[in-house]
C-alpha atoms as a PDB file:
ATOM      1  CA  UNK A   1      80.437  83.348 288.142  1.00  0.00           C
ATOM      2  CA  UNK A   2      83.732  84.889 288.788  1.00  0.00           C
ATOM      3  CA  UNK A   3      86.196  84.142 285.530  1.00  0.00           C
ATOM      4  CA  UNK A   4      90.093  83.378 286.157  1.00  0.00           C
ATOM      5  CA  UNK A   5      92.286  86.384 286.385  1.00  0.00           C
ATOM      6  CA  UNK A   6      94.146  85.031 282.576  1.00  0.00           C
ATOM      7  CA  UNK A   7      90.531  85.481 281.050  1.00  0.00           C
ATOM      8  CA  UNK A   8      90.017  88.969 282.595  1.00  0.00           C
ATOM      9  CA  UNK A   9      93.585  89.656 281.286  1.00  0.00           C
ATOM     10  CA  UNK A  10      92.716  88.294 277.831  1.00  0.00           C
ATOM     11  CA  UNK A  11      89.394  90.446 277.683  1.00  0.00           C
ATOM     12  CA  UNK A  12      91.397  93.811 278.678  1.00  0.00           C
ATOM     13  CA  UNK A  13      93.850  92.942 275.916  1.00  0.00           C
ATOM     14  CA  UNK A  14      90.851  92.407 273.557  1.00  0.00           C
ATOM     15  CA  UNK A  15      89.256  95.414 274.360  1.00  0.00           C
ATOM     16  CA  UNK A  16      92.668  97.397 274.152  1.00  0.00           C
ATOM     17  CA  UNK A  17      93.000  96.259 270.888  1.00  0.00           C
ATOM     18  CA  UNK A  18      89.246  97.274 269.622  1.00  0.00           C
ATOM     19  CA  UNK A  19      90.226 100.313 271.302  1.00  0.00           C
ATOM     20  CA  UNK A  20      93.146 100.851 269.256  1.00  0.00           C
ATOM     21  CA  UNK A  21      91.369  99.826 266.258  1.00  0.00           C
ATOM     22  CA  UNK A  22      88.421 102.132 266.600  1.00  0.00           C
ATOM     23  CA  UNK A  23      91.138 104.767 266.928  1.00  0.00           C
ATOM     24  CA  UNK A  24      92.181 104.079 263.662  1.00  0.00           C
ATOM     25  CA  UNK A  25      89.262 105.050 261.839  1.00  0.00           C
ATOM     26  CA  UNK A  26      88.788 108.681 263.044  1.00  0.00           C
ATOM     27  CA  UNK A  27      89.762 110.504 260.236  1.00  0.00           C
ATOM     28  CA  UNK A  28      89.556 114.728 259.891  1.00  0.00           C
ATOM     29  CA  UNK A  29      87.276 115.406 256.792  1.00  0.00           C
ATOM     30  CA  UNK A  30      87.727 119.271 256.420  1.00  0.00           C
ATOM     31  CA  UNK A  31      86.899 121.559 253.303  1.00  0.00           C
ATOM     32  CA  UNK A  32      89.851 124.135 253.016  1.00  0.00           C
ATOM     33  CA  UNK A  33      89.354 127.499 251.298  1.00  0.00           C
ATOM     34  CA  UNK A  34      92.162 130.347 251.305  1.00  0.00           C
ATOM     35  CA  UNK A  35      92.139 134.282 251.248  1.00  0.00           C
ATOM     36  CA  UNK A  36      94.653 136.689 250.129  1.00  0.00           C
ATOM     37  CA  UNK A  37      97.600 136.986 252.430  1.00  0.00           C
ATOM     38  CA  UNK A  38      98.301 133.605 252.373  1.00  0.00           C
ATOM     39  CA  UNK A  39      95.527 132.229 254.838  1.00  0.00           C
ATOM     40  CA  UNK A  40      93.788 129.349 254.893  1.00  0.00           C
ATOM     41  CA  UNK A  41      90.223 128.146 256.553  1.00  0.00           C
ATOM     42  CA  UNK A  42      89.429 125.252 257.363  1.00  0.00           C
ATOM     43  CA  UNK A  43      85.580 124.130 258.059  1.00  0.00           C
ATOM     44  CA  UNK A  44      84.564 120.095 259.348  1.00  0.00           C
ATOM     45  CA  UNK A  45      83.646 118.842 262.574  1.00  0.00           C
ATOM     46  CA  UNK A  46      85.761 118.747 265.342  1.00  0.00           C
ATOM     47  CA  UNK A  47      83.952 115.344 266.430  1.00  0.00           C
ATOM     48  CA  UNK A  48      84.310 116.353 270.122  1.00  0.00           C
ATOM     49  CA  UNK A  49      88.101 116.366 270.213  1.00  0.00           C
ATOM     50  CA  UNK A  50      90.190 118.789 271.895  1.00  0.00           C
ATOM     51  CA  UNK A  51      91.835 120.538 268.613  1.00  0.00           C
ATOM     52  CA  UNK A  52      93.216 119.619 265.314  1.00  0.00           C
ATOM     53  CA  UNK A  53      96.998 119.651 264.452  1.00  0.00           C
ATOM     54  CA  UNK A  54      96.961 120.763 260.834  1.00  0.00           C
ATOM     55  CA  UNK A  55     100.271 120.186 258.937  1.00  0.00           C
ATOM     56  CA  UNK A  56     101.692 121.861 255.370  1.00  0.00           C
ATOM     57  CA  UNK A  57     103.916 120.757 252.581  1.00  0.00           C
ATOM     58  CA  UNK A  58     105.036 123.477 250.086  1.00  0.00           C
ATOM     59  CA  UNK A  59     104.450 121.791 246.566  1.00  0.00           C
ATOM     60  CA  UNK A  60     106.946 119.031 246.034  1.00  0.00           C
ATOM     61  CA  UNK A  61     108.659 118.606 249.413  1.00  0.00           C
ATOM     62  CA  UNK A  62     108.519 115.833 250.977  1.00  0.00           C
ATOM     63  CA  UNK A  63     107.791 116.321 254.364  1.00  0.00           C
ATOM     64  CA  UNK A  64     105.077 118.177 256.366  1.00  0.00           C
ATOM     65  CA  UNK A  65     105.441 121.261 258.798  1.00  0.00           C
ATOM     66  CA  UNK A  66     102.794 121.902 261.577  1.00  0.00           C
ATOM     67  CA  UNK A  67     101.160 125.204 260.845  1.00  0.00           C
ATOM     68  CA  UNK A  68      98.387 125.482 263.627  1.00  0.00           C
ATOM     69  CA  UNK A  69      96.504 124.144 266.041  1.00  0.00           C
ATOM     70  CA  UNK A  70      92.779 124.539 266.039  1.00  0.00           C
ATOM     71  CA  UNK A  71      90.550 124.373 269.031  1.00  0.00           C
ATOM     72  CA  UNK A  72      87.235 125.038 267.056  1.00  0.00           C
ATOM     73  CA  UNK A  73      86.041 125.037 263.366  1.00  0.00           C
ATOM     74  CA  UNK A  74      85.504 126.867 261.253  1.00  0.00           C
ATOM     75  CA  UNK A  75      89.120 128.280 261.827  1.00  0.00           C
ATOM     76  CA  UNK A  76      91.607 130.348 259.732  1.00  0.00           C
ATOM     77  CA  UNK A  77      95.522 130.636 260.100  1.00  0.00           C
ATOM     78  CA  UNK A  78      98.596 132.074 257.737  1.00  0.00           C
ATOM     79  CA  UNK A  79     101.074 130.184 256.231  1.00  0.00           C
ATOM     80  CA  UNK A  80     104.248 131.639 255.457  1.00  0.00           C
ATOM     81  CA  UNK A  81     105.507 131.182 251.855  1.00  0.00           C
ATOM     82  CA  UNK A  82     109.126 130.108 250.860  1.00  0.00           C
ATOM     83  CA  UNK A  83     109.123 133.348 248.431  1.00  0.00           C
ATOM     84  CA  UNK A  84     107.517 136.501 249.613  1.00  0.00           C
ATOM     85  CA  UNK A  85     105.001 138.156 247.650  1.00  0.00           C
ATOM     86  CA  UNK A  86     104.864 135.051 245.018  1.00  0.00           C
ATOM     87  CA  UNK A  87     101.787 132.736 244.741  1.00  0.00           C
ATOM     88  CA  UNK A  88     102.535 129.173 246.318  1.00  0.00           C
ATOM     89  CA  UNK A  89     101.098 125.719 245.824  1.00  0.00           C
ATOM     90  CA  UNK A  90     101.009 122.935 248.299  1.00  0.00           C
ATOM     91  CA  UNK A  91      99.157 120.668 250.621  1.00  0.00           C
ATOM     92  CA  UNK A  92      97.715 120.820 254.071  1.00  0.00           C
ATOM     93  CA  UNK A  93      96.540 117.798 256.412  1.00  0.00           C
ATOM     94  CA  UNK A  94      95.418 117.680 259.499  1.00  0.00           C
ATOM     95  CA  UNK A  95      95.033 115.186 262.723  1.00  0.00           C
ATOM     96  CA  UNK A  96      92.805 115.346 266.009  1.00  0.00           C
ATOM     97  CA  UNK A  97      94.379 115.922 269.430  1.00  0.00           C
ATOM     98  CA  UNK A  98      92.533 114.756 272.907  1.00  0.00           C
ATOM     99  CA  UNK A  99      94.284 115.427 275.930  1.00  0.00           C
ATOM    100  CA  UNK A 100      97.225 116.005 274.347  1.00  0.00           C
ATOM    101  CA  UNK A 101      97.810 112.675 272.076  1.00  0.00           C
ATOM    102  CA  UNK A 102      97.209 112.001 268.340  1.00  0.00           C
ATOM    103  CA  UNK A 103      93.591 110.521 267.940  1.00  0.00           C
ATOM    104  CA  UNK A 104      93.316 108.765 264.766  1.00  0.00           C
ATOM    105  CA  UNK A 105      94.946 109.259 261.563  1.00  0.00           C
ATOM    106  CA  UNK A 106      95.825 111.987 259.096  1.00  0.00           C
ATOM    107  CA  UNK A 107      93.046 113.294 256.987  1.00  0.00           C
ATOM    108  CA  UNK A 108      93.256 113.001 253.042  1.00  0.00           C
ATOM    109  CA  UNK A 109      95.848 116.200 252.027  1.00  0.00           C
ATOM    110  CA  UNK A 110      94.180 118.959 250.552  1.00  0.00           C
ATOM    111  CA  UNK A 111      95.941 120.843 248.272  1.00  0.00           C
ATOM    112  CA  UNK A 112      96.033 125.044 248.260  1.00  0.00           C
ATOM    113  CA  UNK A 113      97.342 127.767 246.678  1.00  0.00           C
ATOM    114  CA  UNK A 114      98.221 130.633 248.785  1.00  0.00           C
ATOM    115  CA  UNK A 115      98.940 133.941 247.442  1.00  0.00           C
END
């Protein structure tokens, strides 16, 4: 039975939206360690996406800064502090990427102390 091109349209609208929706839920859940020299690793499943944007905060600012981009895991990067030499607190996050978009939503922030 051959449906009316409006319900076809409807369905592909539906479907968009459950798309969009399933999206949605992806969520990084990484375990963050650092080492001396301000570096941090991060370990979690890369849940077949291309890489993972991860972002930092320095304690108390308001707005994020993306640090690396990470193909595989487990995966390490530095972080520059705002004062050389001097411990630092903040927090990182981290989002997938597939073919070049932002899958999903942020992960929880994880907070670090780099030193």
């Amino acid at each position: 039975i051959l449906k009316p091109r409006s319900q076809i349209s409807k369905h592909k609208s539906q479907i968009s939206n459950l798309k969009s929706q399933i999206s949605d839920l992806i969520v990084p859940e990484l375990k963050a360690t650092t080492t001396t020299g301000y570096r941090v690793n991060l370990s979690g499943s890369m849940q077949g996406m291309d890489a993972l944007r991860v972002e930092y905060s320095h304690d108390g600012g308001a707005s994020f800064q993306t640090v690396a981009f990470l193909t595989n895991t487990p995966g390490g990067f530095q972080i520059s502090p705002q004062v050389q030499n001097q411990p630092e607190k903040g927090v990182i996050r981290a989002v997938y990427i597939r073919k070049n978009e932002q899958v999903g939503s942020f992960s929880a922030n994880y907070p670090v102390t780099l030193s």
